[in-house]
C-alpha atoms as a PDB file:
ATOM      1  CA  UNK A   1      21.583  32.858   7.928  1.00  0.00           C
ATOM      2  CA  UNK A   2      23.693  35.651   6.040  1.00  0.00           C
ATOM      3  CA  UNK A   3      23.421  34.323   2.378  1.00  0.00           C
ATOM      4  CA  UNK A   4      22.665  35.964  -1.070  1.00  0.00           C
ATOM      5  CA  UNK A   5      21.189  33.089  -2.378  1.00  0.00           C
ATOM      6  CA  UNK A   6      17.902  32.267  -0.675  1.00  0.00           C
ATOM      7  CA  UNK A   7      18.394  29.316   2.036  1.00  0.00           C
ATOM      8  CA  UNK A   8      14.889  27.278   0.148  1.00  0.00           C
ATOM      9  CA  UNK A   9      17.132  27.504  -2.831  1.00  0.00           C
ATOM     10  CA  UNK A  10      20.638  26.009  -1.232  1.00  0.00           C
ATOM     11  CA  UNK A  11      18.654  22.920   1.039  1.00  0.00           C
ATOM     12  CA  UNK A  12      16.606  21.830  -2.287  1.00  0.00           C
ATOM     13  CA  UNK A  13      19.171  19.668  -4.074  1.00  0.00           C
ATOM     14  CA  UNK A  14      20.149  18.003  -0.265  1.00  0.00           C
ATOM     15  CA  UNK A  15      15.837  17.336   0.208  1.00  0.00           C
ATOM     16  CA  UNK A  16      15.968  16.188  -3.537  1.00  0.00           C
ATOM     17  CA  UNK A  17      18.771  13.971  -3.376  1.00  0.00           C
ATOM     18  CA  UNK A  18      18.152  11.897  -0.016  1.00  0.00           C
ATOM     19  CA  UNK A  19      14.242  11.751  -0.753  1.00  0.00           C
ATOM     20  CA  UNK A  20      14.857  10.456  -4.157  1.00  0.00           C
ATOM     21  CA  UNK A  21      18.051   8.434  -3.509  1.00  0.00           C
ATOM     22  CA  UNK A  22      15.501   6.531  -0.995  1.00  0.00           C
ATOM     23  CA  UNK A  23      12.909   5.960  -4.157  1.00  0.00           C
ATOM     24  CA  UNK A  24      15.235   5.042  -5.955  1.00  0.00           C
ATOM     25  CA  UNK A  25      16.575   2.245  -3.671  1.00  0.00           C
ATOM     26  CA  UNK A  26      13.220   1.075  -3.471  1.00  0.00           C
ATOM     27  CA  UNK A  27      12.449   0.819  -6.700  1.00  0.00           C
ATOM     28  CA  UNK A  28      13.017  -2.633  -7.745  1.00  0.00           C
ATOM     29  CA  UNK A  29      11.455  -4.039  -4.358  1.00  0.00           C
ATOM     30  CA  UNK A  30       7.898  -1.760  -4.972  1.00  0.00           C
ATOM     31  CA  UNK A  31       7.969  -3.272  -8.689  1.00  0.00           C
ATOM     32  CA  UNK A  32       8.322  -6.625  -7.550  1.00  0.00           C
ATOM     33  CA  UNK A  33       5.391  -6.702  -4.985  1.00  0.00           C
ATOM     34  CA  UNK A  34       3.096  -4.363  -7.704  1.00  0.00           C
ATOM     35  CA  UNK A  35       3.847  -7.122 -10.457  1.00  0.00           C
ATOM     36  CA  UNK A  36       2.394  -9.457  -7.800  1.00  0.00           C
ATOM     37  CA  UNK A  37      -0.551  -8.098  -7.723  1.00  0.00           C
ATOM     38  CA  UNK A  38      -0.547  -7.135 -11.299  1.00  0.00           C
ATOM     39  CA  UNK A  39      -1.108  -3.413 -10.980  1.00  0.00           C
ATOM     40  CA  UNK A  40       1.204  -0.076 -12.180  1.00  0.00           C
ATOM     41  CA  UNK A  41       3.090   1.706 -10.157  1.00  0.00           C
ATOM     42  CA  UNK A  42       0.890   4.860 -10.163  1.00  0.00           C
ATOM     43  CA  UNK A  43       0.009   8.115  -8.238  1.00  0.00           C
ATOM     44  CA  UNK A  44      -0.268   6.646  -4.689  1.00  0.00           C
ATOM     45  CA  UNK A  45       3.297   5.190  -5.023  1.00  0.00           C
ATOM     46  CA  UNK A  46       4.625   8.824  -5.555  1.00  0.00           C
ATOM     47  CA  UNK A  47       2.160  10.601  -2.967  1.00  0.00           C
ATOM     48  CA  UNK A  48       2.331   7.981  -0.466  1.00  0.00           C
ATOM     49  CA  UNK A  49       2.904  10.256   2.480  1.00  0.00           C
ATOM     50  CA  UNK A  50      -0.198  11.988   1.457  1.00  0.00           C
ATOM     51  CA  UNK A  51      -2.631   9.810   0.195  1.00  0.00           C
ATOM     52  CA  UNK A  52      -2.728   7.389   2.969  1.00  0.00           C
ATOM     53  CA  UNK A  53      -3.192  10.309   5.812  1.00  0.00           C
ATOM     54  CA  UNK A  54      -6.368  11.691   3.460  1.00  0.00           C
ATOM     55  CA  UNK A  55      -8.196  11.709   0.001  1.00  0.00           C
ATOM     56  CA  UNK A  56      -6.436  13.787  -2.231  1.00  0.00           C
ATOM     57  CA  UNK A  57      -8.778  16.561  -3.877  1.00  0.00           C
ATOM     58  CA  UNK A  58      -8.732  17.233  -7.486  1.00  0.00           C
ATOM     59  CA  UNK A  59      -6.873  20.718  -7.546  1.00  0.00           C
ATOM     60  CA  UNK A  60      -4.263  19.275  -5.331  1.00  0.00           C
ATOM     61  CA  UNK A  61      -3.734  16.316  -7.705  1.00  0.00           C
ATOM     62  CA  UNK A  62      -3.964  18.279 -11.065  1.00  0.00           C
ATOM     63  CA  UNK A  63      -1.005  20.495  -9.899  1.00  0.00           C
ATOM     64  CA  UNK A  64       1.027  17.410  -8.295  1.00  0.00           C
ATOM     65  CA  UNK A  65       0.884  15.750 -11.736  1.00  0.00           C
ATOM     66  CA  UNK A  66       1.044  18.684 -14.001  1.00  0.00           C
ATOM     67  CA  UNK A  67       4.366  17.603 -15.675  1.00  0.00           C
ATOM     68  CA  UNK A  68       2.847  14.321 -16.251  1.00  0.00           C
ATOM     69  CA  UNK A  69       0.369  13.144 -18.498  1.00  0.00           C
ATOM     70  CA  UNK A  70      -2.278  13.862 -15.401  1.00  0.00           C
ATOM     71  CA  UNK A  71      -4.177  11.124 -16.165  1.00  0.00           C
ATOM     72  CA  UNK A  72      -5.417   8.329 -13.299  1.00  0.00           C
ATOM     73  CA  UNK A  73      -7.033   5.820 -15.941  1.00  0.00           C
ATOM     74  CA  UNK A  74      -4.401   3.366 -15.323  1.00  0.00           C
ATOM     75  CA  UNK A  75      -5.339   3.552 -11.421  1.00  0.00           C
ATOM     76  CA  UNK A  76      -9.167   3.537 -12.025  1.00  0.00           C
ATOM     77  CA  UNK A  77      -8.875   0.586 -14.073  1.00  0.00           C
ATOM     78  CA  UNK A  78      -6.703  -1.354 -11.737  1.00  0.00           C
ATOM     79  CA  UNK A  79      -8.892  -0.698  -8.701  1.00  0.00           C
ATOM     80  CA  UNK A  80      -6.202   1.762  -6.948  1.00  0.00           C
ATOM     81  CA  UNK A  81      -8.404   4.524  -6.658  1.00  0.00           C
ATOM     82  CA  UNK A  82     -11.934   5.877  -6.744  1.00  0.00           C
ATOM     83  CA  UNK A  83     -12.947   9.636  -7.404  1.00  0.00           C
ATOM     84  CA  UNK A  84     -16.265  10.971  -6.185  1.00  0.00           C
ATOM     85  CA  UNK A  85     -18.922  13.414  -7.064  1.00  0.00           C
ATOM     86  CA  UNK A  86     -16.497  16.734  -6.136  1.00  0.00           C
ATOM     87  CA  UNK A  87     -13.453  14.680  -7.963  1.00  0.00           C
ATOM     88  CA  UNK A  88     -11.643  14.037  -4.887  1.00  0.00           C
ATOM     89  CA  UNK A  89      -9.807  10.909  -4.970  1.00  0.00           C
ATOM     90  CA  UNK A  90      -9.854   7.941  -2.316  1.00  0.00           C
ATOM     91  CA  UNK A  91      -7.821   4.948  -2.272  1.00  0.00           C
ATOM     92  CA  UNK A  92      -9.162   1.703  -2.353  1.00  0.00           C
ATOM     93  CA  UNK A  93      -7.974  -1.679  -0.226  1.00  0.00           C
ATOM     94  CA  UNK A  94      -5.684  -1.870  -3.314  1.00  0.00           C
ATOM     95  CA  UNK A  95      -4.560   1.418  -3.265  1.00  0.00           C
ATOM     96  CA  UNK A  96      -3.633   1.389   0.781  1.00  0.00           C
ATOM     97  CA  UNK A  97      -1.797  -2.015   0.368  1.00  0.00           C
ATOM     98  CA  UNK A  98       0.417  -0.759  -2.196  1.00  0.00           C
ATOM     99  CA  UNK A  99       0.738   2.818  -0.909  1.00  0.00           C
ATOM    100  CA  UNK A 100       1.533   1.571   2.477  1.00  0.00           C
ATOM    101  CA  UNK A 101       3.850  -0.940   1.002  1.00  0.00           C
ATOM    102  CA  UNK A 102       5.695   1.896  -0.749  1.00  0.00           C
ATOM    103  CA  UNK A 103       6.032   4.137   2.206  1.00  0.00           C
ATOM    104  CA  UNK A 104       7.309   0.920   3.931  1.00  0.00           C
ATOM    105  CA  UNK A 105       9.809  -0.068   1.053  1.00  0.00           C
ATOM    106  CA  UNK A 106      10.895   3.490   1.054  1.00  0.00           C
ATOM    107  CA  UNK A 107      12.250   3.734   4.426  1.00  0.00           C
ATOM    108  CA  UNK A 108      13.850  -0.090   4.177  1.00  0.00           C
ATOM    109  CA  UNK A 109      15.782   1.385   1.350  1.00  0.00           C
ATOM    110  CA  UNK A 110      16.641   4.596   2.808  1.00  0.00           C
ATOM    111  CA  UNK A 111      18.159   2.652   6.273  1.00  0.00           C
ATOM    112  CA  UNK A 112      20.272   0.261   4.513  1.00  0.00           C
ATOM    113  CA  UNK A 113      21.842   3.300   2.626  1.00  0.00           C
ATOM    114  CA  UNK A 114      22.319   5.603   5.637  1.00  0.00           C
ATOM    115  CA  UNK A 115      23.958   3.021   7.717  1.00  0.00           C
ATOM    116  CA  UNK A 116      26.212   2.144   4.966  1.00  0.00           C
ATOM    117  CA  UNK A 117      28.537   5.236   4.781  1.00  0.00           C
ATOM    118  CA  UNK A 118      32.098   6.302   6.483  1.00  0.00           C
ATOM    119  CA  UNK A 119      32.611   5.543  10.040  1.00  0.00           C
ATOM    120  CA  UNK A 120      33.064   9.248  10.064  1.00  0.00           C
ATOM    121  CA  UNK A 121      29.577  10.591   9.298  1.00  0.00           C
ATOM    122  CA  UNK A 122      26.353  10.503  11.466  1.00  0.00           C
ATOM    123  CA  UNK A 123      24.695   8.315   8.986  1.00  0.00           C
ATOM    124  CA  UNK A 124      21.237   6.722  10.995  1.00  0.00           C
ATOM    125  CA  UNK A 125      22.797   8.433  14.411  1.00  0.00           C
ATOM    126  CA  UNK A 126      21.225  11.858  12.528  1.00  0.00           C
ATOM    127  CA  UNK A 127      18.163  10.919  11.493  1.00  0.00           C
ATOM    128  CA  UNK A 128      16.027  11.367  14.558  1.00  0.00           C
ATOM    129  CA  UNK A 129      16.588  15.131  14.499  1.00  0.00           C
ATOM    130  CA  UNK A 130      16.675  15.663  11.489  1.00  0.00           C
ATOM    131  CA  UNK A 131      13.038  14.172  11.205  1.00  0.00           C
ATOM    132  CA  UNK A 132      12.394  16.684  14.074  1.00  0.00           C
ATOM    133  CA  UNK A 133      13.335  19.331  12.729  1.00  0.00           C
ATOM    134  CA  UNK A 134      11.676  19.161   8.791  1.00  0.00           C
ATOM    135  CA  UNK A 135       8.578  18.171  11.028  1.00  0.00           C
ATOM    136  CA  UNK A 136       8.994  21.472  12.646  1.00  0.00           C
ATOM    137  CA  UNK A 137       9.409  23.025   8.685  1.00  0.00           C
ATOM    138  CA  UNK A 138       6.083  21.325   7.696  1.00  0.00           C
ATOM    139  CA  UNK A 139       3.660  22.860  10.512  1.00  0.00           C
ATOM    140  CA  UNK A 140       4.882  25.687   9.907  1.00  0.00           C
ATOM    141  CA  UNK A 141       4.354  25.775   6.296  1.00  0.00           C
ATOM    142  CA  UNK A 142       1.042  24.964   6.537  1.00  0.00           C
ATOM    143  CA  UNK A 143       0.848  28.521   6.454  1.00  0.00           C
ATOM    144  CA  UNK A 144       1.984  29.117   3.383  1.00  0.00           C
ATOM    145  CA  UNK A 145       1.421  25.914   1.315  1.00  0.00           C
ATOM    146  CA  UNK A 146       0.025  25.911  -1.717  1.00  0.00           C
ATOM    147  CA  UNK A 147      -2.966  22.972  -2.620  1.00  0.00           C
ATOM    148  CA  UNK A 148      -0.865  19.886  -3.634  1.00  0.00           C
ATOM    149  CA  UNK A 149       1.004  20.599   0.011  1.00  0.00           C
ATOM    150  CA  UNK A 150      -2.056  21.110   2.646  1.00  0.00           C
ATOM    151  CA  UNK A 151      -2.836  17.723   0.421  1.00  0.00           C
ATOM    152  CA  UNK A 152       0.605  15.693   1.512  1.00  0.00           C
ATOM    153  CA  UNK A 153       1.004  17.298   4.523  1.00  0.00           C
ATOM    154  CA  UNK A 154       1.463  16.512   7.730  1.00  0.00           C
ATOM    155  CA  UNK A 155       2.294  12.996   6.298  1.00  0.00           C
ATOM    156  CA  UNK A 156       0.940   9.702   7.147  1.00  0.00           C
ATOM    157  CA  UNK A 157       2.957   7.965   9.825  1.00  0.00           C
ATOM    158  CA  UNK A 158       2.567   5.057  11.636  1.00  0.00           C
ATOM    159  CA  UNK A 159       2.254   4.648  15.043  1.00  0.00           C
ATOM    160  CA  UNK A 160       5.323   2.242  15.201  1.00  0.00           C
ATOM    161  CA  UNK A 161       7.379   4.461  12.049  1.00  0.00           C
ATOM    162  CA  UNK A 162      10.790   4.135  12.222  1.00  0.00           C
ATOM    163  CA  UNK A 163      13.094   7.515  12.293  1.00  0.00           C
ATOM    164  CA  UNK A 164      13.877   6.660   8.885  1.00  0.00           C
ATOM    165  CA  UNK A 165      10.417   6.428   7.655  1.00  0.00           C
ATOM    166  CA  UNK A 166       9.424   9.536   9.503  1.00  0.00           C
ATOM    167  CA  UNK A 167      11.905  11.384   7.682  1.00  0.00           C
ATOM    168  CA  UNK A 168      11.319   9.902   4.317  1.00  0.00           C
ATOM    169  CA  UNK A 169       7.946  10.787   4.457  1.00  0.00           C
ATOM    170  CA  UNK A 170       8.326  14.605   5.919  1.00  0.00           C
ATOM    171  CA  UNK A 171      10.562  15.007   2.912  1.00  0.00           C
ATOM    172  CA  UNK A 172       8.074  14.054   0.735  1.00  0.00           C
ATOM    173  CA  UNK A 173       5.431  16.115   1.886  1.00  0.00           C
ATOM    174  CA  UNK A 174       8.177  18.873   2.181  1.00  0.00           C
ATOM    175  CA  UNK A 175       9.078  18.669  -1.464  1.00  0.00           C
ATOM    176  CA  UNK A 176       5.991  20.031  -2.232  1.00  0.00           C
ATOM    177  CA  UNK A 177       5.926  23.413  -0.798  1.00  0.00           C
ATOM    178  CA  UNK A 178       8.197  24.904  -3.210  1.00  0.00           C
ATOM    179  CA  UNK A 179       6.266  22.748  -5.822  1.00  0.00           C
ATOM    180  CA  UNK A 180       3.296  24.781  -5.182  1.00  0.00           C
ATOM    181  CA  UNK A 181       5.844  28.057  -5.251  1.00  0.00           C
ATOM    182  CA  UNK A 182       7.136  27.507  -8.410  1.00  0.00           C
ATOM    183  CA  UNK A 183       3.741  26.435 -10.307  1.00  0.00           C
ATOM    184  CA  UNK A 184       2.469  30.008  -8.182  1.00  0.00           C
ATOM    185  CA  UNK A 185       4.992  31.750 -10.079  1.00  0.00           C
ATOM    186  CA  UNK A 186       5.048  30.678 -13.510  1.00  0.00           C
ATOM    187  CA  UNK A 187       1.756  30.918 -13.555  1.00  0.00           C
ATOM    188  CA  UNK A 188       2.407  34.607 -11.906  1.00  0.00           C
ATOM    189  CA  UNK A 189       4.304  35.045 -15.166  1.00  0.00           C
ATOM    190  CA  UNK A 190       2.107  33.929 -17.031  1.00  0.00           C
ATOM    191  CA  UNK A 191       3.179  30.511 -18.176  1.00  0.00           C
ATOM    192  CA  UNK A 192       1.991  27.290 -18.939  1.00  0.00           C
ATOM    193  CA  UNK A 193       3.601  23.651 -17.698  1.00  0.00           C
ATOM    194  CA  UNK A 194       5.245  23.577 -21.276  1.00  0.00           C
ATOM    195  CA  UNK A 195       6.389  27.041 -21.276  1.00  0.00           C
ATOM    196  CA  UNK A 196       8.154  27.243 -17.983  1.00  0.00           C
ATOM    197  CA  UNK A 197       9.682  23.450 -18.940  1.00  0.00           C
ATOM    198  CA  UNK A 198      10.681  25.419 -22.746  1.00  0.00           C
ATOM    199  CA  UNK A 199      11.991  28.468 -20.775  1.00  0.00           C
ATOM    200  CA  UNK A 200      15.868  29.149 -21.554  1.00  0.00           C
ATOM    201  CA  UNK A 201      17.844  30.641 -18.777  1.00  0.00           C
ATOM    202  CA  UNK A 202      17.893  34.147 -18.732  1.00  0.00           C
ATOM    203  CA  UNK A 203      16.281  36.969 -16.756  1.00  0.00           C
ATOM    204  CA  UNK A 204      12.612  35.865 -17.008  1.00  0.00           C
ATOM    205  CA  UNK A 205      13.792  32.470 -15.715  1.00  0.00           C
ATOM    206  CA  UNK A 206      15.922  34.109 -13.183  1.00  0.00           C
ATOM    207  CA  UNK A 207      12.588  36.093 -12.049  1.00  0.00           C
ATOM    208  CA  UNK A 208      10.545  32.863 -11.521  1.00  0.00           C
ATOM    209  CA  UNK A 209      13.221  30.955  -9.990  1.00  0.00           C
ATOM    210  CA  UNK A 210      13.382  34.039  -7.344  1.00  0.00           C
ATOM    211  CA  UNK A 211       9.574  34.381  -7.257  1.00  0.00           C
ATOM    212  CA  UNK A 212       9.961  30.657  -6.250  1.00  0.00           C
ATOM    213  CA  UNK A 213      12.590  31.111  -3.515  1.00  0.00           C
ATOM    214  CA  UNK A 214      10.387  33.993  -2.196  1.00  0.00           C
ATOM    215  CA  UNK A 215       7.036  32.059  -1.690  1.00  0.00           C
ATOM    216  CA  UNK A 216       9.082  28.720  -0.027  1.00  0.00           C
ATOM    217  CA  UNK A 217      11.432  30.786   2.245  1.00  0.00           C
ATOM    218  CA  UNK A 218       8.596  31.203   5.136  1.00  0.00           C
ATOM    219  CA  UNK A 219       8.450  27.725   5.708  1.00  0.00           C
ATOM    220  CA  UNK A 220      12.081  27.798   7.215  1.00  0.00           C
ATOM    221  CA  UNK A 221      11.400  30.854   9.177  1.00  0.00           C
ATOM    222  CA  UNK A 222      10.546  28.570  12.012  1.00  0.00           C
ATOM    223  CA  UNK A 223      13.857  27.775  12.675  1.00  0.00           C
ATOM    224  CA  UNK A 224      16.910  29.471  14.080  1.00  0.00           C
ATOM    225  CA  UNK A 225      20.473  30.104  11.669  1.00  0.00           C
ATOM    226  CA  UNK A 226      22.287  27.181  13.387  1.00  0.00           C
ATOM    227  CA  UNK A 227      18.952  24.747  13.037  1.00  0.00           C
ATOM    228  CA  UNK A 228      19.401  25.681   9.162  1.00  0.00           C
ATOM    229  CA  UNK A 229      22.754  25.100   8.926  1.00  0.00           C
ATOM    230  CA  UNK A 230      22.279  21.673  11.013  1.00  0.00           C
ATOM    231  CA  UNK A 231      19.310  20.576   8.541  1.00  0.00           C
ATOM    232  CA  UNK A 232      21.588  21.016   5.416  1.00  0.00           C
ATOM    233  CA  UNK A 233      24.413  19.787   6.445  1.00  0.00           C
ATOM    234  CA  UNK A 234      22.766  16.612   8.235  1.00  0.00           C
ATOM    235  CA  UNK A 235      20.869  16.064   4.937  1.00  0.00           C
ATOM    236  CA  UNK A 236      23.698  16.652   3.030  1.00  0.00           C
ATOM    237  CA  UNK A 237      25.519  14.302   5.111  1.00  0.00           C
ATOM    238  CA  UNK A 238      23.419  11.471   4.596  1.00  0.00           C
ATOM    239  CA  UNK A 239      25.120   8.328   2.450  1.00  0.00           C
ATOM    240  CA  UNK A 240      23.174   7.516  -0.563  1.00  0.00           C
END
């Protein structure tokens, strides 16, 4: 793909937007069954796709969280989670339920909204492949993946998971490849969370943004031009 702009930097806002238009959907649902059990929504409802395929260990979980408070009292206290002696974290019963629930939610949400656009686009008739081929983009990342993504990837999925939920949950684990590219490069720059979020634009900005599109390129390398151009547009294709 002939581009000046790095093809990890055009296909982020088309992951971003159809992984979190399919949170979002879910949202009131996963609220609804957490209130019924009286918990928070916390980490495992975000790192769903992770957390249910393996415990999540402490580096990985310190850099997924790092523009949050990072804290996990909430899910201690609840019973969602339990950390061992090496500070790896393991869901409980609790924790699966809801995680599982969320996944599940997720990909309810994200079904109703791709079958509800113009006659005229793909909608669910894409999903399959595109699943297939960001499956594809996450083994061969693996390569190149920073710790919160060898954490969340591959993804949990079920033996009976819909093409909806398989792509859901790729996505998710996707998102954080250039997660771990862009905390690789601040910090390369020597930044802190606050400082890159304080950073104006300008040409130090410009530098970690490129540093960024540098470290998540590879993962696309698996695939040829026209798969690239047939993941962004089918993701930017997708209703919702």
């Amino acid at each position: 793909m002939e581009t000046t702009v790095s093809y990890a930097r055009l296909i982020r806002p088309a992951i971003d937007r159809v992984y979190v238009g399919a949170r979002w959907a879910a949202r009131a649902r996963m609220e609804a069954f957490y209130a019924e059990r009286g918990v928070d929504l916390g980490y495992e409802n975000s790192l769903f796709s992770g957390v249910l395929a393996r415990p999540m260990p402490a580096e990985a979980l310190t850099d997924a969280m790092i523009y949050t408070s990072g804290s996990i009292d909430p899910e201690l206290a609840q019973g969602v989670t339990t950390v061992d002696a090496e500070g790896t974290w393991h869901l409980t019963e609790l924790g699966r339920e809801l995680a599982l629930f969320a996944q599940r939610a997720t990909a309810e949400a994200a079904e109703e909204l791709w079958s509800g656009g113009p006659s005229l686009l793909p909608g669910l008739a894409s999903v399959p492949r595109l699943a297939e081929l960001v499956g594809r983009v996450l083994a061969h990342g693996q390569a190149t993946g920073g710790p919160a993504f060898r954490a969340m990837s591959p993804p949990y999925e079920p033996d009976d998971a819909s093409p909806a939920l398989l792509l859901v949950a790729r996505l998710g684990s996707l998102r954080h490849h250039r997660a771990d590219a862009h905390r690789a490069a601040w910090r390369a720059a020597g930044l802190s969370a606050d400082g890159i979020r304080a950073l104006p634009d300008g040409p130090e900005r410009a530098a970690v943004e490129a540093e960024t599109d540098r470290r998540d390129e590879p993962a696309y390398a698996v695939l040829s031009d026209a798969e690239r151009w047939e993941l962004l547009a089918g993701l930017a294709a997708l209703p919702g």
